[in-house]
N, C-alpha and C. Protein backbone atom coordinates (compact mmCIF):
# COMPACT_ATOMS: atom_id res chain seq x y z
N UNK A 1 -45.84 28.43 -60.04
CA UNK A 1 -46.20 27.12 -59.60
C UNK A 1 -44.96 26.31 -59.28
N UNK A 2 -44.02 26.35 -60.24
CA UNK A 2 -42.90 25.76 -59.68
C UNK A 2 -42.29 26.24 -58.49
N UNK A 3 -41.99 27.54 -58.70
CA UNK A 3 -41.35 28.19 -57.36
C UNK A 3 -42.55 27.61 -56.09
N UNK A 4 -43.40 27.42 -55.84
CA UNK A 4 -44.36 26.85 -54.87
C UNK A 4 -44.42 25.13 -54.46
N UNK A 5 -43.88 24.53 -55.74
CA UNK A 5 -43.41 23.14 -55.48
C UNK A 5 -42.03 23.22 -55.09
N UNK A 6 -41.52 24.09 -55.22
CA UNK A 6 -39.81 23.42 -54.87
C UNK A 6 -39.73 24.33 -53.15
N UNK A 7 -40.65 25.17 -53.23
CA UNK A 7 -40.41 25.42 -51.89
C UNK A 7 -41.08 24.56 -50.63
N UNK A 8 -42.44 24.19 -51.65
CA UNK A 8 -42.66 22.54 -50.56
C UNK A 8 -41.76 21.52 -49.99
N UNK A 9 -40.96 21.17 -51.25
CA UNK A 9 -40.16 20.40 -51.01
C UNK A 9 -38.67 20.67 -50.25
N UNK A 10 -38.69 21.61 -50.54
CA UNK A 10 -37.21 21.93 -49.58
C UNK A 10 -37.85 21.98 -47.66
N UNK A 11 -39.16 22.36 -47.33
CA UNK A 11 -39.68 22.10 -46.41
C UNK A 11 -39.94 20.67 -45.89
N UNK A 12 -40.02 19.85 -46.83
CA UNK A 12 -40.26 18.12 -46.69
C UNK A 12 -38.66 18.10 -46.15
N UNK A 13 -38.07 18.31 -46.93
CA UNK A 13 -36.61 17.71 -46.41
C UNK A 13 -36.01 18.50 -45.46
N UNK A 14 -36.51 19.66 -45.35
CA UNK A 14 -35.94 19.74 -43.70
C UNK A 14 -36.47 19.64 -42.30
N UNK A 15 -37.92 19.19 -42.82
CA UNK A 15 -38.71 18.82 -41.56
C UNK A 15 -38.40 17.09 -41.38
N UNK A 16 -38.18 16.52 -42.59
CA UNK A 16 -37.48 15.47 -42.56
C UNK A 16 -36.39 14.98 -41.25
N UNK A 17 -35.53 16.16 -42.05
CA UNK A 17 -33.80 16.15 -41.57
C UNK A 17 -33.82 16.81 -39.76
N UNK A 18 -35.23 16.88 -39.57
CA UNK A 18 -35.32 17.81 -37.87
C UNK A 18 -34.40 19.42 -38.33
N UNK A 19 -34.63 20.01 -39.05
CA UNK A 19 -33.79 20.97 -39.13
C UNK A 19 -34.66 22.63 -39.73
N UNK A 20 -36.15 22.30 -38.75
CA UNK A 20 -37.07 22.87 -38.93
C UNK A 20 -36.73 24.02 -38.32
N UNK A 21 -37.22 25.56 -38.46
CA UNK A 21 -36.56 27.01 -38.10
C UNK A 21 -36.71 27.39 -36.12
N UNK A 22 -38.00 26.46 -35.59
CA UNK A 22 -38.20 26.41 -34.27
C UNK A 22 -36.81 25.50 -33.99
N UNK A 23 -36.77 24.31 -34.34
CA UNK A 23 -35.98 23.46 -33.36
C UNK A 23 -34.54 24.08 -33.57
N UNK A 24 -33.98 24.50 -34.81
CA UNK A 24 -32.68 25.67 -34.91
C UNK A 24 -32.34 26.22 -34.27
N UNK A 25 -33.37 27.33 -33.98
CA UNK A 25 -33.52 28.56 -32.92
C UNK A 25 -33.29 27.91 -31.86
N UNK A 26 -34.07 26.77 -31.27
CA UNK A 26 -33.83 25.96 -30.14
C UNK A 26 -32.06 25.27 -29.65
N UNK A 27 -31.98 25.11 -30.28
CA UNK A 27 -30.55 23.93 -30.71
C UNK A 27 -29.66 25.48 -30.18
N UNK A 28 -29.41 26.36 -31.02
CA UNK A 28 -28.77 27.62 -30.94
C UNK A 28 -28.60 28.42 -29.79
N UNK A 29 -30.23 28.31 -28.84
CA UNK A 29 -29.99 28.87 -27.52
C UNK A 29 -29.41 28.47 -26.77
N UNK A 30 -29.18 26.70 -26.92
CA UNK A 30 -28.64 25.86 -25.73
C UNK A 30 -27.40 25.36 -25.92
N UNK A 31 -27.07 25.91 -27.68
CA UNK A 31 -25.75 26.06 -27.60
C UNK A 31 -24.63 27.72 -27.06
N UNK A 32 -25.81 28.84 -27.43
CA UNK A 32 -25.33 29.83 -26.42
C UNK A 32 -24.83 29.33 -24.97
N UNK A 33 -26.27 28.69 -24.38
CA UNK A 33 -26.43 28.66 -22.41
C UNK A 33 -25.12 27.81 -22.40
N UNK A 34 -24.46 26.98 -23.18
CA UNK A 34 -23.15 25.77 -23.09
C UNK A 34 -22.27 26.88 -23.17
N UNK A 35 -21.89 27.79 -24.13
CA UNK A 35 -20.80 28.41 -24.53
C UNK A 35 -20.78 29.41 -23.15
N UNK A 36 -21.82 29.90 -22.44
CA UNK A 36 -21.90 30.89 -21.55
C UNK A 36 -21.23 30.22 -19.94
N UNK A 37 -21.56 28.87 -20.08
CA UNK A 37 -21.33 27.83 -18.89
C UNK A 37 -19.97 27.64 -19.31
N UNK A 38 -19.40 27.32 -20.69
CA UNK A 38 -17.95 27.12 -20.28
C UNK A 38 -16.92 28.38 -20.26
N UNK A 39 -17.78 29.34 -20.73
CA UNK A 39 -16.12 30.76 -20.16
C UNK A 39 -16.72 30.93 -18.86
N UNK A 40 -17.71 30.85 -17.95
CA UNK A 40 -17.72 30.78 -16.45
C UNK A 40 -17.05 29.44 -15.82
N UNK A 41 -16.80 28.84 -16.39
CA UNK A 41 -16.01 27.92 -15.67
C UNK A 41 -14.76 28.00 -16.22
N UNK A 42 -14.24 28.04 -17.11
CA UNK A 42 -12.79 28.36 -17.35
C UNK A 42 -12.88 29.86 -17.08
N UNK A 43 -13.00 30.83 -16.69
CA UNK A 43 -12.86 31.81 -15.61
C UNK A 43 -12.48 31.02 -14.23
N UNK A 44 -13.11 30.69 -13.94
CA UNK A 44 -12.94 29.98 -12.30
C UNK A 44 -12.03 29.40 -12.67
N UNK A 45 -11.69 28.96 -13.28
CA UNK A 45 -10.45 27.65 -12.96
C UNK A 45 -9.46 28.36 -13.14
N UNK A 46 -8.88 29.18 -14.07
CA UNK A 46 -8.46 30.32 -14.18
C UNK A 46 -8.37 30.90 -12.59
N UNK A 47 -8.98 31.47 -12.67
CA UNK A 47 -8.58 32.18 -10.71
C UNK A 47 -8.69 31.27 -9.66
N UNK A 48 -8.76 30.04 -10.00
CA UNK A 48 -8.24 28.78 -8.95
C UNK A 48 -6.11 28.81 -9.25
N UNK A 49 -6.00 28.77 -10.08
CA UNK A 49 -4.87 28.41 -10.62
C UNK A 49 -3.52 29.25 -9.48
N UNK A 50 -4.08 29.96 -9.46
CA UNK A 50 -3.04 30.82 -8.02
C UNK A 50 -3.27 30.97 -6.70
N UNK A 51 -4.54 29.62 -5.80
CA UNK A 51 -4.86 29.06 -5.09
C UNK A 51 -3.69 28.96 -4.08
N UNK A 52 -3.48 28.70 -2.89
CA UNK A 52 -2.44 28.24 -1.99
C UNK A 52 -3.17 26.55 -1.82
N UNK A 53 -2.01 25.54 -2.16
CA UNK A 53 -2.18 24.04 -2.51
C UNK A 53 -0.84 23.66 -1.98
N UNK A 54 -0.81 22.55 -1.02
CA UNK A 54 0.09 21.71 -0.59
C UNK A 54 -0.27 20.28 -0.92
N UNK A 55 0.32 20.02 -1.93
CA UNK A 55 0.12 18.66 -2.81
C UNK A 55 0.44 17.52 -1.75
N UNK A 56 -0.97 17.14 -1.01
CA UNK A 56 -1.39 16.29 0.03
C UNK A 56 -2.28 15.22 -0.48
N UNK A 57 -2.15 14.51 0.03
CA UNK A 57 -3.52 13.55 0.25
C UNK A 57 -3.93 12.69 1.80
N UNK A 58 -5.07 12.47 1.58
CA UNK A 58 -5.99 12.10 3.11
C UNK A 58 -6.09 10.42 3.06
N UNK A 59 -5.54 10.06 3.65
CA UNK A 59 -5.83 8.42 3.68
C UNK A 59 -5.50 7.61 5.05
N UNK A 60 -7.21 6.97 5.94
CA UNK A 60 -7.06 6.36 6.91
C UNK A 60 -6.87 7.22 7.66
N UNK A 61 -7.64 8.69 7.93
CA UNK A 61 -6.65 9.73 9.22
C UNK A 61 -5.60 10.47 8.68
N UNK A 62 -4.72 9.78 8.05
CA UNK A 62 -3.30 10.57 7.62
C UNK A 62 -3.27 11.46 6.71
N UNK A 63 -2.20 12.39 6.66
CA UNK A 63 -1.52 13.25 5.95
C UNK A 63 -0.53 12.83 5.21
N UNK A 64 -0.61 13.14 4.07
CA UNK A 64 0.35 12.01 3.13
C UNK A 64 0.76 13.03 2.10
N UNK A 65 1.85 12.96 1.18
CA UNK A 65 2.49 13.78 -0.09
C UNK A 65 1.64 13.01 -0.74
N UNK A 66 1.71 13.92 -2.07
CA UNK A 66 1.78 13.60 -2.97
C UNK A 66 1.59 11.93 -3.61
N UNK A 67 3.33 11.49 -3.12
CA UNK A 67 3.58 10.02 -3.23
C UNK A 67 2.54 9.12 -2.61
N UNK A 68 2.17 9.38 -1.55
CA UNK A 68 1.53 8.26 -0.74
C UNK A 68 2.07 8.46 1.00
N UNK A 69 2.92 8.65 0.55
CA UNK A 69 4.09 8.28 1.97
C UNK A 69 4.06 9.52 2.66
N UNK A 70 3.49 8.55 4.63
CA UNK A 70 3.52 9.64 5.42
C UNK A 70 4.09 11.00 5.68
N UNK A 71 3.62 11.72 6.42
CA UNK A 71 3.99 13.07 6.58
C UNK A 71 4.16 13.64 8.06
N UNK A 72 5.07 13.70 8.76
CA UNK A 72 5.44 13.86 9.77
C UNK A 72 5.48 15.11 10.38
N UNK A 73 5.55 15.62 12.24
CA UNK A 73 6.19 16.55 12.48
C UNK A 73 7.05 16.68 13.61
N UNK A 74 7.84 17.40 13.60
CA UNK A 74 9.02 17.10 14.62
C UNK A 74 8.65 18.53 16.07
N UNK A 75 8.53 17.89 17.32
CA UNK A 75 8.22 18.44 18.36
C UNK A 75 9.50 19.93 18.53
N UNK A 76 11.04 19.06 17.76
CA UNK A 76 11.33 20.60 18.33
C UNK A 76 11.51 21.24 17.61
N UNK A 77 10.64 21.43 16.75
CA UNK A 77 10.14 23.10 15.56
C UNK A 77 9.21 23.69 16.02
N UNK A 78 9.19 25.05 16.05
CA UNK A 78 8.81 25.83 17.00
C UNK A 78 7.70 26.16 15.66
N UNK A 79 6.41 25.90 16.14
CA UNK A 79 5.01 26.16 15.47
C UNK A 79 5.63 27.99 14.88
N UNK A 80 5.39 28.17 13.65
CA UNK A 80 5.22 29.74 13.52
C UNK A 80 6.60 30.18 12.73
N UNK A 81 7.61 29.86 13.38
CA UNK A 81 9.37 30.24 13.55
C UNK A 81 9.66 30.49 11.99
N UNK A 82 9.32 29.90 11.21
CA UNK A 82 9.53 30.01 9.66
C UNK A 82 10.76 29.01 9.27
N UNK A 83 11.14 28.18 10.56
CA UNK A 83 12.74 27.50 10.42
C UNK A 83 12.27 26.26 10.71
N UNK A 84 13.20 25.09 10.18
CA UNK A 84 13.22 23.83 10.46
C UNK A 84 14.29 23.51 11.11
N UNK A 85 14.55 22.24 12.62
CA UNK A 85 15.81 22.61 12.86
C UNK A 85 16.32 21.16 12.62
N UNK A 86 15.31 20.37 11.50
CA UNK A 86 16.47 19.26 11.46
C UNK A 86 17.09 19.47 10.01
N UNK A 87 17.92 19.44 9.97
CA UNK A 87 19.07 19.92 9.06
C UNK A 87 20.33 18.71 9.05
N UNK A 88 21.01 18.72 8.02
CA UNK A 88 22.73 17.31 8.05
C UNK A 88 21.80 16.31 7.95
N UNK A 89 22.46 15.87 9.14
CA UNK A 89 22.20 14.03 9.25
C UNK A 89 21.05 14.07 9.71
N UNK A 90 20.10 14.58 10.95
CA UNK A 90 18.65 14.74 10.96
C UNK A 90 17.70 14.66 9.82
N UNK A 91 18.13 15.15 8.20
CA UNK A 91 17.29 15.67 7.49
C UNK A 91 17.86 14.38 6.31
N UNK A 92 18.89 13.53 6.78
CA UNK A 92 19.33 12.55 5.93
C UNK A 92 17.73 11.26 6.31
N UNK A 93 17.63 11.07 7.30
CA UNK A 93 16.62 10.62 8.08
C UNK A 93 15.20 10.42 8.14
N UNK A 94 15.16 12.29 8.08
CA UNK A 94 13.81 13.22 7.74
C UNK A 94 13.77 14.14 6.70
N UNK A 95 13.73 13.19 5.63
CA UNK A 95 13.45 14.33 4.66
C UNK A 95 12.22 15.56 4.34
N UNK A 96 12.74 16.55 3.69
CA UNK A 96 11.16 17.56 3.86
C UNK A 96 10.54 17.38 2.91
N UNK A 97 9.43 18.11 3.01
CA UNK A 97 8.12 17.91 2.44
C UNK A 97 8.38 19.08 1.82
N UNK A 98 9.22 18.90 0.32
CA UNK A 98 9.83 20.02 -0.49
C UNK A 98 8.64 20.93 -1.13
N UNK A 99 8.84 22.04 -0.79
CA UNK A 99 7.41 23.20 -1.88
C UNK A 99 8.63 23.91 -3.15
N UNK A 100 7.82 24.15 -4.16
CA UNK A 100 8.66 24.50 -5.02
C UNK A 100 8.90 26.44 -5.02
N UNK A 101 9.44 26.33 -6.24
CA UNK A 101 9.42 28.22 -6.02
C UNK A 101 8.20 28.62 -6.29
N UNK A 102 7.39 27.76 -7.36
CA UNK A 102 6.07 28.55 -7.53
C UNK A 102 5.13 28.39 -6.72
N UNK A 103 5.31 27.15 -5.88
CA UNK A 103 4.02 27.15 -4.95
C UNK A 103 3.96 28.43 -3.99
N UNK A 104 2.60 28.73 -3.39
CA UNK A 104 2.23 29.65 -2.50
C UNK A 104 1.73 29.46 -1.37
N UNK A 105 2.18 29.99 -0.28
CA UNK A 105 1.29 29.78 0.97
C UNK A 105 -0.34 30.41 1.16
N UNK A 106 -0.80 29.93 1.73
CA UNK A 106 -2.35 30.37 2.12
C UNK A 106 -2.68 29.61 3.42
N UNK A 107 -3.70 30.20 3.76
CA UNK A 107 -4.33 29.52 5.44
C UNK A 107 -3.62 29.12 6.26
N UNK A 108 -3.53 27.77 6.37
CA UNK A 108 -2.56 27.18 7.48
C UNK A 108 -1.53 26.83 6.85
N UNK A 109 -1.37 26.52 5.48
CA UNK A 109 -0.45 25.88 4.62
C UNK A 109 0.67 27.27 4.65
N UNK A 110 1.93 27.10 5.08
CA UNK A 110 3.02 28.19 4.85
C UNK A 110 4.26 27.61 4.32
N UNK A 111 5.31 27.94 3.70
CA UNK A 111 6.58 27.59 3.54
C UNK A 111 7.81 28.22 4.34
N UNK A 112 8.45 27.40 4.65
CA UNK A 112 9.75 27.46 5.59
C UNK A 112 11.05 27.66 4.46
N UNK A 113 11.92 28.60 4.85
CA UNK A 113 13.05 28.42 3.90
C UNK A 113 14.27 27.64 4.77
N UNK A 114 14.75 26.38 4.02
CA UNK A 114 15.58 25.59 5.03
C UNK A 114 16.89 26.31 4.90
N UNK A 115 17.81 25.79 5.86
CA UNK A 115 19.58 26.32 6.12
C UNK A 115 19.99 26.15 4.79
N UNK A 116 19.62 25.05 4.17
CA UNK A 116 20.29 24.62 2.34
C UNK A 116 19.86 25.91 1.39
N UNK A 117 18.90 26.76 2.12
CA UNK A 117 18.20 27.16 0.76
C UNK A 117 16.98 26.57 0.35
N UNK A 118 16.70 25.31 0.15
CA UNK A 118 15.50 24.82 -0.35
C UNK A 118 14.02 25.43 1.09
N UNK A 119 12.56 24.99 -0.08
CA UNK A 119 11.50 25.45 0.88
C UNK A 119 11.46 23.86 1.01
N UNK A 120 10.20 24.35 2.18
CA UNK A 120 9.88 23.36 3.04
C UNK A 120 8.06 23.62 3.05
N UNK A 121 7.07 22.70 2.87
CA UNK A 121 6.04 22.91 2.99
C UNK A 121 5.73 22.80 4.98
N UNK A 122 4.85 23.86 5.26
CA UNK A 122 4.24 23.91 7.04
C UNK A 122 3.00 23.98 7.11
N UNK A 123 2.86 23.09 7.96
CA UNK A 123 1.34 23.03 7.89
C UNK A 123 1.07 23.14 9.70
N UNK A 124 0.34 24.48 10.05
CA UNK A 124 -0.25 24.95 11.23
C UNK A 124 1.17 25.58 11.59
N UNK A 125 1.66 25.95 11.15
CA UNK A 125 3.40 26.63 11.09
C UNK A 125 3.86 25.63 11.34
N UNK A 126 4.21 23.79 11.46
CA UNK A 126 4.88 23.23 12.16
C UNK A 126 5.46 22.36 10.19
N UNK A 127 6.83 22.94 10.26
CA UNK A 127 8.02 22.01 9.31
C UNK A 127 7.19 20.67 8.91
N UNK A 128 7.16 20.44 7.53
CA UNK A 128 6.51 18.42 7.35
C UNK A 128 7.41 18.07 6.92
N UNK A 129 7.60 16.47 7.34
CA UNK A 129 8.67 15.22 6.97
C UNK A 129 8.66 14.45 6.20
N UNK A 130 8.63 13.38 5.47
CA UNK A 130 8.90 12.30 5.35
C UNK A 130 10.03 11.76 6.50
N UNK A 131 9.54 9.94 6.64
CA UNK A 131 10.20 9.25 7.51
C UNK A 131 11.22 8.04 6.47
N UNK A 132 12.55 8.19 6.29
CA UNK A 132 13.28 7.53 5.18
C UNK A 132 13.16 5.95 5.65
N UNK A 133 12.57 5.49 6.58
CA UNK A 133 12.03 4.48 6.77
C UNK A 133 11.02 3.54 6.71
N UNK A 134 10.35 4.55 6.13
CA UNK A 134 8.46 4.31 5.87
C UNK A 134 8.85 3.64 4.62
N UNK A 135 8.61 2.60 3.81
CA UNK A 135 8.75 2.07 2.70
C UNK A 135 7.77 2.31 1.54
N UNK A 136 6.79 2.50 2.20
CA UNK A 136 5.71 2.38 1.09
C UNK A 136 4.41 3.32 1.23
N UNK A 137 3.34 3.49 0.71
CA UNK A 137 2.24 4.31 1.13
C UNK A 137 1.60 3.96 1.92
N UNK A 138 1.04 4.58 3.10
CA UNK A 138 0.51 4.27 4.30
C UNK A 138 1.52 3.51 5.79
N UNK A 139 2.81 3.27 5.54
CA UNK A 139 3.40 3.35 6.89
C UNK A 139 3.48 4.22 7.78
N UNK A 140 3.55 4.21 8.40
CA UNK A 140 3.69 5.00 9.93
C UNK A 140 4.88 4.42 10.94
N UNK A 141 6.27 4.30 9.80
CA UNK A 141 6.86 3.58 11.01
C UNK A 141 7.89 4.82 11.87
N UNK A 142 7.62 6.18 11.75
CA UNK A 142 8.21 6.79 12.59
C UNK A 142 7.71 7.62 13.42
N UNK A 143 6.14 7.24 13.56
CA UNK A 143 5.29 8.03 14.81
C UNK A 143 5.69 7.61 15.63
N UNK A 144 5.90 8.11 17.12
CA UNK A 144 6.44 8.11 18.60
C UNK A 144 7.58 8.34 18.38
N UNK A 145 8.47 8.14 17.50
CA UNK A 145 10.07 7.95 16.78
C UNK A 145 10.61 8.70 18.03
N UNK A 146 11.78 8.86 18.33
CA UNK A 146 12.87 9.46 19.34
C UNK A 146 12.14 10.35 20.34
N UNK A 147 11.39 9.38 21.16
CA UNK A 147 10.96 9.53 22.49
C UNK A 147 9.55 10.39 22.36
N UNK A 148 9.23 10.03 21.69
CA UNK A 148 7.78 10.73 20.97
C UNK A 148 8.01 11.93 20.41
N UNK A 149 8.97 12.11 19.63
CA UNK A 149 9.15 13.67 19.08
C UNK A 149 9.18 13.70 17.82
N UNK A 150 8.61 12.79 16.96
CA UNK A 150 8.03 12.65 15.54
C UNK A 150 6.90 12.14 15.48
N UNK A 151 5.93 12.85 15.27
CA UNK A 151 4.18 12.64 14.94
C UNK A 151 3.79 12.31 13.50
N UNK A 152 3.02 11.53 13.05
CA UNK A 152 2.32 11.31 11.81
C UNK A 152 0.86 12.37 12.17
N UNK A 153 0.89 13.12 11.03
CA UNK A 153 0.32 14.13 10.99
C UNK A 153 -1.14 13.54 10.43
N UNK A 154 -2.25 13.87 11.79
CA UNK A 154 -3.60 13.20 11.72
C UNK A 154 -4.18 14.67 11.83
N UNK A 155 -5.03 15.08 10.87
CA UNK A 155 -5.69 16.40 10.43
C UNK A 155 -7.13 15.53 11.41
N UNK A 156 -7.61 17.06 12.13
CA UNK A 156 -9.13 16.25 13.10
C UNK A 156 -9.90 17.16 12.09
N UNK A 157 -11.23 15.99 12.00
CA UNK A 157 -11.79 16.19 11.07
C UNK A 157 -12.77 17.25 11.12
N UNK A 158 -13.23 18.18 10.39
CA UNK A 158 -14.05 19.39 10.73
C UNK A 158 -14.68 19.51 9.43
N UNK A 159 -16.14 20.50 9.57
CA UNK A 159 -16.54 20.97 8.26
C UNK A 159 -16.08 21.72 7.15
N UNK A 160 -16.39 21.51 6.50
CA UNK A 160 -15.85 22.11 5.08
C UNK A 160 -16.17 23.48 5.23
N UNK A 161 -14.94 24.31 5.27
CA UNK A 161 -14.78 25.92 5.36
C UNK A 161 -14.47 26.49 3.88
N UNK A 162 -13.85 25.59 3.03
CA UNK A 162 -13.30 26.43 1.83
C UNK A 162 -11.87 26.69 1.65
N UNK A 163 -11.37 26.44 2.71
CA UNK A 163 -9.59 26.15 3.18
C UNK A 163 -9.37 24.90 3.50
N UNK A 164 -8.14 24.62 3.73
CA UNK A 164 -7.72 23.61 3.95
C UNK A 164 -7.08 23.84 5.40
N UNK A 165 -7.52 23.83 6.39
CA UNK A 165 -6.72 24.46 7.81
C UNK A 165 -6.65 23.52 8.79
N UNK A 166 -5.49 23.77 9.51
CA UNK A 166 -4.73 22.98 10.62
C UNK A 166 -5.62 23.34 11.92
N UNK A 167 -5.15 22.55 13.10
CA UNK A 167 -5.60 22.18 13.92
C UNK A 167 -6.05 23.60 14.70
């Protein structure tokens, strides 16, 4: 008889406490389906992690670093060439749109190795700039620049492929 009262009661207090053997079982599966959802997504992110990424951003039309500040291209770099040819005092001017050692090329996004040694991020094979005159995020003060042969780089807009690709 006792053993039959105390097992009532341990049933009062856990139907009480919601901690009844259905809703357990319940609670347990949907903490499986969570645990199953986050190693599929940290998998993916995981094999995102060696992605080809040119640390860009889109603002108003433009092509922009990182910083904010426009992103240029110079007419006489030869689309493809793997070379940039402003270099010295050109590159005092126009600085590049530095990629590091670990970044990787993919799609349209490629790296240039400059005369210094350092990379250079390319986008549609064509060398990117900064303009040492642009002050702030969102200028454009060196599009048309030396007889129209510095462009602010305007990506035309297209559907979403899964890349990030040039013109």
């Amino acid at each position: 008889m006792r053993r039959a009262r105390n097992k009532s009661r341990t049933q009062v207090f856990a139907d009480t406490q919601g901690l009844s053997c259905e809703k357990s079982i319940k609670k347990g599966f949907d903490m499986r389906n969570s645990l199953y959802v986050l190693v599929i997504v940290s998998a993916l992110l995981a094999g995102c992690s060696g992605m080809p990424y040119a640390p860009v951003n889109y603002s108003n039309g433009l092509m922009a670093g990182a910083n904010g500040r426009t992103l240029y291209t110079f007419d006489k770099d030869t689309a493809g060439s793997g070379k940039s040819v402003c270099n010295a005092a050109c590159a005092t001017n126009w600085p590049s749109f530095t990629a590091s050692a670990a970044d990787q090329a993919g799609g349209d996004w490629t790296i240039v190795k400059r005369d210094d040694g350092t990379q250079q991020w390319a986008w549609s094979g064509k060398p990117l700039y900064y303009w040492s005159k642009d002050q702030k995020a969102g200028d454009v003060t060196g599009d048309g620049f030396n007889n129209n042969a510095w462009h602010a780089v305007r990506p035309e807009p297209r559907p979403m492929t899964g890349s990030m690709s040039g013109p």
